[in-house]
C-alpha atoms as a PDB file:
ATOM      1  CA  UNK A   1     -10.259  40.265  11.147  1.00  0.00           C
ATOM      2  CA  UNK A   2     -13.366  41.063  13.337  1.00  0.00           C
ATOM      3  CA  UNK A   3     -16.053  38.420  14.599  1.00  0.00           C
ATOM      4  CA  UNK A   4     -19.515  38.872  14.658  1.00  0.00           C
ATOM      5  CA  UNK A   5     -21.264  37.028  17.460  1.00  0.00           C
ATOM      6  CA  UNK A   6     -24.752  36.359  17.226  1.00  0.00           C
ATOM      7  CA  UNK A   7     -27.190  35.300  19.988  1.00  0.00           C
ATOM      8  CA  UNK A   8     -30.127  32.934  19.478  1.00  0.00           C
ATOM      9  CA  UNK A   9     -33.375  34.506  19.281  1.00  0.00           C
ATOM     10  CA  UNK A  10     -35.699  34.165  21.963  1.00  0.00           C
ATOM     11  CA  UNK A  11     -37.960  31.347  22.094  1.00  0.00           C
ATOM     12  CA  UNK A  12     -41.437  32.584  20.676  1.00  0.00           C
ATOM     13  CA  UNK A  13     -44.609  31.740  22.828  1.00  0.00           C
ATOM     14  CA  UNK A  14     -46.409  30.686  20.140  1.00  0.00           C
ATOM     15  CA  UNK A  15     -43.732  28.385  17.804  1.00  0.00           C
ATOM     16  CA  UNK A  16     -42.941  29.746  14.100  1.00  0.00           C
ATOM     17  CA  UNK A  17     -45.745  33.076  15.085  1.00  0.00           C
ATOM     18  CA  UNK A  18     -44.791  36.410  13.757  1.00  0.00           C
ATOM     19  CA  UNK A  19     -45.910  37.962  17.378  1.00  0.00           C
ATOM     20  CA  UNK A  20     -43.170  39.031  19.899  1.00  0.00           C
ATOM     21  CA  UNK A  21     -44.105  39.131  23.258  1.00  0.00           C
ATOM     22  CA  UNK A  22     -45.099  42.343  23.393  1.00  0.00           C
ATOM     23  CA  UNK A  23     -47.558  42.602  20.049  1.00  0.00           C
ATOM     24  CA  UNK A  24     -49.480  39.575  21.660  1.00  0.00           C
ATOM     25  CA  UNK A  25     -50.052  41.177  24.860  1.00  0.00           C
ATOM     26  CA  UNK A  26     -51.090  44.335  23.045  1.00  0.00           C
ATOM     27  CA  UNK A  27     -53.646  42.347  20.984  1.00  0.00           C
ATOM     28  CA  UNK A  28     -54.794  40.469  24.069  1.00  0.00           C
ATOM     29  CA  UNK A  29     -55.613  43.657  25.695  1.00  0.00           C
ATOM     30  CA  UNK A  30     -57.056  45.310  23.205  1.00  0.00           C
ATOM     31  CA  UNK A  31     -59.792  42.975  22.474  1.00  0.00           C
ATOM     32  CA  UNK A  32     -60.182  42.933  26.336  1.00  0.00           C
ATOM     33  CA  UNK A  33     -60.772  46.441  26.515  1.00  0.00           C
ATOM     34  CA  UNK A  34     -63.094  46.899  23.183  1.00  0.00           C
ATOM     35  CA  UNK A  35     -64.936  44.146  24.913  1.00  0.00           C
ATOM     36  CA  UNK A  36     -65.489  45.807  28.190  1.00  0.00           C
ATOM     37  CA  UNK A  37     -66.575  49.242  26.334  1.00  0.00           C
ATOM     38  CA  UNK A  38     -69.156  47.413  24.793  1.00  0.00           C
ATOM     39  CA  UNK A  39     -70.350  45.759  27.870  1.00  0.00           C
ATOM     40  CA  UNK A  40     -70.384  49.071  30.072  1.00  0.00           C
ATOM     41  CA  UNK A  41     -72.031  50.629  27.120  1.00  0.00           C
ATOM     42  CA  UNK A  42     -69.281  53.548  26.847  1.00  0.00           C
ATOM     43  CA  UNK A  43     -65.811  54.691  25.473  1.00  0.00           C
ATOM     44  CA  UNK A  44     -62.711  53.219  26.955  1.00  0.00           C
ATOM     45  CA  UNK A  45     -60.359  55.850  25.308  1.00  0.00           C
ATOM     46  CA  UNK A  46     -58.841  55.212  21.576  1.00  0.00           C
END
C-alpha cells in the first residue's frame, strides 16, 4: 500500500482570491502598460 503525500497550498496574497501570483502580476501590468499607451498617445505592442 502506497501513500500519497500532499503539501499545503501556498498562502494566496489576496485570502480566498482565485489569482495566483503570477495572474495578478500579469493583470497589474497590463493595466500599467494600456495606461501608459494611452498617455504617450501610441501602441505599446499587443
Amino acid at each position: 500500500m502506497s501513500v500519497i503525500k500532499v503539501t499545503p497550498s501556498p498562502i494566496r496574497i489576496i485570502p480566498k482570491g482565485l489569482l495566483t501570483e503570477s495572474a495578478l502580476a500579469w493583470v497589474v501590468t497590463s493595466k500599467y502598460m494600456d495606461g501608459l499607451s494611452r498617455l504617450v498617445g501610441g501602441f505599446a505592442g499587443r
